[in-house]
N, C-alpha and C. Protein backbone atom coordinates (compact mmCIF):
# COMPACT_ATOMS: atom_id res chain seq x y z
N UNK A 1 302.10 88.14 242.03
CA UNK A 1 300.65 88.26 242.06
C UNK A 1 300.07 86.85 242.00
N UNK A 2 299.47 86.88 242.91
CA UNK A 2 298.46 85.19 242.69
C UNK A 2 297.22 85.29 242.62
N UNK A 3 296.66 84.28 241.98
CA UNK A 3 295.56 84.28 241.49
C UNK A 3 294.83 82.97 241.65
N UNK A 4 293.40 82.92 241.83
CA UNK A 4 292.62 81.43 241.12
C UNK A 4 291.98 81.61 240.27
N UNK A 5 291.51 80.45 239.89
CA UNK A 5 290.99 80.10 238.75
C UNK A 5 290.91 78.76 238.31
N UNK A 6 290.02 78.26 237.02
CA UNK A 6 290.13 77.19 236.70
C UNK A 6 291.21 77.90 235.48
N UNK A 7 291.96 76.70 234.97
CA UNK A 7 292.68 76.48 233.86
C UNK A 7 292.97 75.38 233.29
N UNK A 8 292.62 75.44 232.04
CA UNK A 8 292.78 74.06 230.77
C UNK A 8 294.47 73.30 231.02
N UNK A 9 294.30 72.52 231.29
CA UNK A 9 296.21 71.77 231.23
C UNK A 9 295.93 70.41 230.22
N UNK A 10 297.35 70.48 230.11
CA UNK A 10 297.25 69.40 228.89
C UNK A 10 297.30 67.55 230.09
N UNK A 11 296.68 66.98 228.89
CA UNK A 11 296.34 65.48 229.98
C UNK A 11 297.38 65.51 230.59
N UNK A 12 297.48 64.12 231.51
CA UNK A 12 297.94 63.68 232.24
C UNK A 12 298.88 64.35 233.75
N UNK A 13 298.47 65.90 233.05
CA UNK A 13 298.81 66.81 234.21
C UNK A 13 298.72 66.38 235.89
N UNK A 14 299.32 66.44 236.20
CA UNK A 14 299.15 65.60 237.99
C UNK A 14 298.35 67.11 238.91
N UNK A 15 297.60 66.67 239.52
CA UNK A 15 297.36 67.79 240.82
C UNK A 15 298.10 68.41 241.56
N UNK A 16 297.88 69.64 241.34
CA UNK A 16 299.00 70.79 242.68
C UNK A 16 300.11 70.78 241.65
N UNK A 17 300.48 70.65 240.60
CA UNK A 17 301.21 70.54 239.70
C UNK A 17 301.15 72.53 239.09
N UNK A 18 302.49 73.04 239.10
CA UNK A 18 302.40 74.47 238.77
C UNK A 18 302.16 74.38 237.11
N UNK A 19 301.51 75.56 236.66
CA UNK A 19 300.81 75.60 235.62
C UNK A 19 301.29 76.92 235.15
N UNK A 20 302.37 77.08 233.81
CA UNK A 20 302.51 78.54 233.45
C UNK A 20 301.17 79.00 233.01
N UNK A 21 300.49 80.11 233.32
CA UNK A 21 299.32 80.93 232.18
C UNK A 21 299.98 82.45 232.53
N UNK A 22 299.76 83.07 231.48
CA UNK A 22 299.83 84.53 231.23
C UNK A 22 298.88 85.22 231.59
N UNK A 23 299.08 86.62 232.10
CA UNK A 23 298.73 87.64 232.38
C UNK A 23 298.70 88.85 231.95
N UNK A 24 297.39 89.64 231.24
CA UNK A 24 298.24 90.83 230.72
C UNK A 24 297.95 92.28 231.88
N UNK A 25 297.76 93.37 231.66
CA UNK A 25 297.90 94.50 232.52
C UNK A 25 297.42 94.20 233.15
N UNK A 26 296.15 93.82 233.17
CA UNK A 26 294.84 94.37 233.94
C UNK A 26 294.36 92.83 234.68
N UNK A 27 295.57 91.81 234.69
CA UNK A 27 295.39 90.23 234.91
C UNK A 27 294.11 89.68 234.75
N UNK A 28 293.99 89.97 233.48
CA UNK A 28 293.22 88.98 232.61
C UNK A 28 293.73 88.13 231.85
N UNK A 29 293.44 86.24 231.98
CA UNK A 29 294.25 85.50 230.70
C UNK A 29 294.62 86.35 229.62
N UNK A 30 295.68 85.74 229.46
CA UNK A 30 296.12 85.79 227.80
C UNK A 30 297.16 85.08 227.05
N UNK A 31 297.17 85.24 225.75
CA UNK A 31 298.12 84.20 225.03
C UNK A 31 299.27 84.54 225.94
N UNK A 32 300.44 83.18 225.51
CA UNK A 32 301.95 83.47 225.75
C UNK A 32 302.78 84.26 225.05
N UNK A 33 303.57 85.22 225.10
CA UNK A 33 304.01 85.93 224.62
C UNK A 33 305.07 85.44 223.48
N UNK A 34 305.05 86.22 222.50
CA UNK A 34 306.13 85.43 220.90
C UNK A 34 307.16 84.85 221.67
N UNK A 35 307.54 83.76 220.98
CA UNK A 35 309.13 83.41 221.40
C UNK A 35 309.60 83.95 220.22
N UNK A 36 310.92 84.14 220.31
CA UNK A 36 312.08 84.57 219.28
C UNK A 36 311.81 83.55 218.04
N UNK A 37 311.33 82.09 217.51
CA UNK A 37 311.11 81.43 216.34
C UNK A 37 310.00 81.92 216.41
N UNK A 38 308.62 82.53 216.87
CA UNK A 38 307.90 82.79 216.32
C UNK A 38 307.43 84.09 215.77
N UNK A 39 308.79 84.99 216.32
CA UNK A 39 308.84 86.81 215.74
C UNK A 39 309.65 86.16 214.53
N UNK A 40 310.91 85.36 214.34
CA UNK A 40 311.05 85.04 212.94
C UNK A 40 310.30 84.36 211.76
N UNK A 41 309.72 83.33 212.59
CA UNK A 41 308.81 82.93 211.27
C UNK A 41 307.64 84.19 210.66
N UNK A 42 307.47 84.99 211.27
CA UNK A 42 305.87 85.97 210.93
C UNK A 42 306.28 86.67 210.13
N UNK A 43 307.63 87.37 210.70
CA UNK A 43 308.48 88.15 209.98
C UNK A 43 309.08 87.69 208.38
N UNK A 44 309.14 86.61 208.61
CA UNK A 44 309.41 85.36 207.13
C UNK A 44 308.29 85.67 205.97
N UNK A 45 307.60 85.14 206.81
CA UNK A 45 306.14 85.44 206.29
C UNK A 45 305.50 86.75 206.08
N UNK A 46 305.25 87.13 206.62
CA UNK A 46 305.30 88.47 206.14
C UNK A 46 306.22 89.23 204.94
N UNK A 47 307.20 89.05 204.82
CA UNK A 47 308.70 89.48 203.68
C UNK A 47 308.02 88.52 202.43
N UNK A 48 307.82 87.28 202.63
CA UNK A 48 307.27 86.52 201.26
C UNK A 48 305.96 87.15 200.86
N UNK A 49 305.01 86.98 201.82
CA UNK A 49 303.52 87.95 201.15
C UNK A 49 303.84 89.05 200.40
N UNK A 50 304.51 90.00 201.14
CA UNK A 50 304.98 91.25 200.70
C UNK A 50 305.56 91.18 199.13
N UNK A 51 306.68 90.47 198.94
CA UNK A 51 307.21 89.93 197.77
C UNK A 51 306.23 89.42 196.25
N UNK A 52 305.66 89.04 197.19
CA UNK A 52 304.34 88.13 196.52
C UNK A 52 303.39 88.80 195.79
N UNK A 53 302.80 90.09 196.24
CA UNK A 53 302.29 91.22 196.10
C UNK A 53 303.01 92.23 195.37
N UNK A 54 303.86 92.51 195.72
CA UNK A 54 304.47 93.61 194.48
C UNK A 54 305.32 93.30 193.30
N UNK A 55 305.39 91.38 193.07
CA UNK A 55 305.65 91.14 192.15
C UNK A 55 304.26 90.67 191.10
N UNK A 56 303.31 90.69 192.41
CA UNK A 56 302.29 90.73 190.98
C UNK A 56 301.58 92.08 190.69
N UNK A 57 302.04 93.30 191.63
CA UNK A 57 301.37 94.49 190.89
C UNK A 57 302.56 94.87 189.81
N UNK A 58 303.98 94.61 190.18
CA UNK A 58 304.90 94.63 189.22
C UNK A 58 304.03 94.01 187.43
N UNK A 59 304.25 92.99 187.73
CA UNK A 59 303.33 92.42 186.41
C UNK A 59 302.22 92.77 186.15
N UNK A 60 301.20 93.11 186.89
CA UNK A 60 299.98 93.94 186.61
C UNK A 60 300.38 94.97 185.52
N UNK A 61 301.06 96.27 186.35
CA UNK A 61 301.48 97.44 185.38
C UNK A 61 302.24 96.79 184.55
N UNK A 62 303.29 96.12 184.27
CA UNK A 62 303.97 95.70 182.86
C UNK A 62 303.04 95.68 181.77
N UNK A 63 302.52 94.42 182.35
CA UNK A 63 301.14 94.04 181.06
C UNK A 63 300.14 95.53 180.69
N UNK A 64 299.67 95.90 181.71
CA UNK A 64 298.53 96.91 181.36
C UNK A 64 299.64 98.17 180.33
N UNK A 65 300.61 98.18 180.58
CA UNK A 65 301.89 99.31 179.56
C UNK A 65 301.48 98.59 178.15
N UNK A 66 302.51 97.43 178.48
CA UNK A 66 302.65 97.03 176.57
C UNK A 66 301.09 96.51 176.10
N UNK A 67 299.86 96.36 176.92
CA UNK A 67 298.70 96.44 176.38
C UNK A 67 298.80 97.61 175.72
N UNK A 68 298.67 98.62 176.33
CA UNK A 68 298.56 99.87 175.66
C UNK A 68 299.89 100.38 174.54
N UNK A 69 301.03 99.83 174.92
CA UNK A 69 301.78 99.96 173.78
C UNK A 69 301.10 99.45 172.35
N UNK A 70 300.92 98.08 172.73
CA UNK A 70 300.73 97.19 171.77
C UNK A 70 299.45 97.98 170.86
N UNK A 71 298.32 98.15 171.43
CA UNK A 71 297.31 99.17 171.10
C UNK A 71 297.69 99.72 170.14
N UNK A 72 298.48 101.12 170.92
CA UNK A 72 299.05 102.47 169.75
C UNK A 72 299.99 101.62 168.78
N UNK A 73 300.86 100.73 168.70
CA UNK A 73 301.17 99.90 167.90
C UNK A 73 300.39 100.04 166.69
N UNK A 74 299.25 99.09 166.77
CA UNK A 74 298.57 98.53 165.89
C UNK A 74 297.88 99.94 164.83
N UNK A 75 297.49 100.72 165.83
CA UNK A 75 296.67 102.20 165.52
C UNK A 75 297.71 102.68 164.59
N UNK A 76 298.67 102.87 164.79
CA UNK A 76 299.87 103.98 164.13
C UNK A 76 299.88 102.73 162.69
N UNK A 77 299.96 101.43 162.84
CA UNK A 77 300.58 100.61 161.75
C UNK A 77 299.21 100.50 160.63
N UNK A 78 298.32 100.65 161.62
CA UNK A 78 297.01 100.69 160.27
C UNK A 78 296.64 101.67 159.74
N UNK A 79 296.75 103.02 160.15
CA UNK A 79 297.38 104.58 159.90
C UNK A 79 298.16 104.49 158.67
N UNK A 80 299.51 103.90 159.13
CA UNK A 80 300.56 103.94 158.16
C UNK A 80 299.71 102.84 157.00
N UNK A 81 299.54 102.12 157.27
CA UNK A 81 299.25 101.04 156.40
C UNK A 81 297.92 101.08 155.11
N UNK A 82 297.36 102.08 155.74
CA UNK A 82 296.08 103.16 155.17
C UNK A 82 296.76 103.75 154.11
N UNK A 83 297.47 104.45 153.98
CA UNK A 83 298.40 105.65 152.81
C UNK A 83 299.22 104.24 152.31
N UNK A 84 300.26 103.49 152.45
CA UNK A 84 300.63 102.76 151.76
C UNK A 84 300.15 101.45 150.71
N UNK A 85 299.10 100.78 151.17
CA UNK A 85 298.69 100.18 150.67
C UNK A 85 297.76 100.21 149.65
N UNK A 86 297.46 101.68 148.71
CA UNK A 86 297.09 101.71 147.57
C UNK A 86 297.89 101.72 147.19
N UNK A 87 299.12 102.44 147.02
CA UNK A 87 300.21 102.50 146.12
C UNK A 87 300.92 100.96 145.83
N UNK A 88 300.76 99.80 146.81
CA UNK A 88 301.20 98.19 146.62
C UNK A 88 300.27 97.97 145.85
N UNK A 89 299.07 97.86 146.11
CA UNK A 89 298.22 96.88 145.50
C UNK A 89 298.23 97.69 143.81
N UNK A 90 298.47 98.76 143.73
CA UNK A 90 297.61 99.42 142.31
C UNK A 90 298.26 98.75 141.17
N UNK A 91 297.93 97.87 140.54
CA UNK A 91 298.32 96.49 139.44
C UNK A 91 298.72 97.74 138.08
N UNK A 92 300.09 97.22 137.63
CA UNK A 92 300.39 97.86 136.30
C UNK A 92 299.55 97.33 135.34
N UNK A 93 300.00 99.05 134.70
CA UNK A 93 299.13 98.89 133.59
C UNK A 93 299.82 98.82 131.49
């Protein structure tokens, strides 16, 4: 399929000089298609974000647990600590 057009080339490009540009269905410009380093790097990237993210909802829920552990903790120990602590303090007589 051939085509005209103007198209951007990088300097020093010489005239009548062939010029790759892409085409998609309907031959309208478009980007160049992934090369193989650039389906791996995204893919890279992508696996680290991912990582990145469910080690901090990982830690999110941890913390928000032993918050609430820690909580009922304290509740149950001042509970307990309610009934015991007349019987410590009550000074002989």
């Amino acid at each position: 399929m051939e085509q005209k057009g103007l198209v951007t080339v990088p300097a020093g490009t010489r005239a009548g000089s062939t010029v790759p540009i892409w085409l998609d269905r309907d031959g309208r410009r478009t980007e160049r298609p992934l090369s193989e380093g650039d389906i791996v790097g995204r893919t890279i990237g992508h696996i680290v974000v991912t990582l990145l993210v469910l080690s901090m909802l990982e830690f999110a829920a941890y913390a928000s647990l032993r918050t609430a552990l820690d909580r009922s903790r304290s509740r149950r120990w001042a509970a307990e600590w309610a009934t015991v602590e007349p019987r410590w303090t009550r000074q002989a007589s």
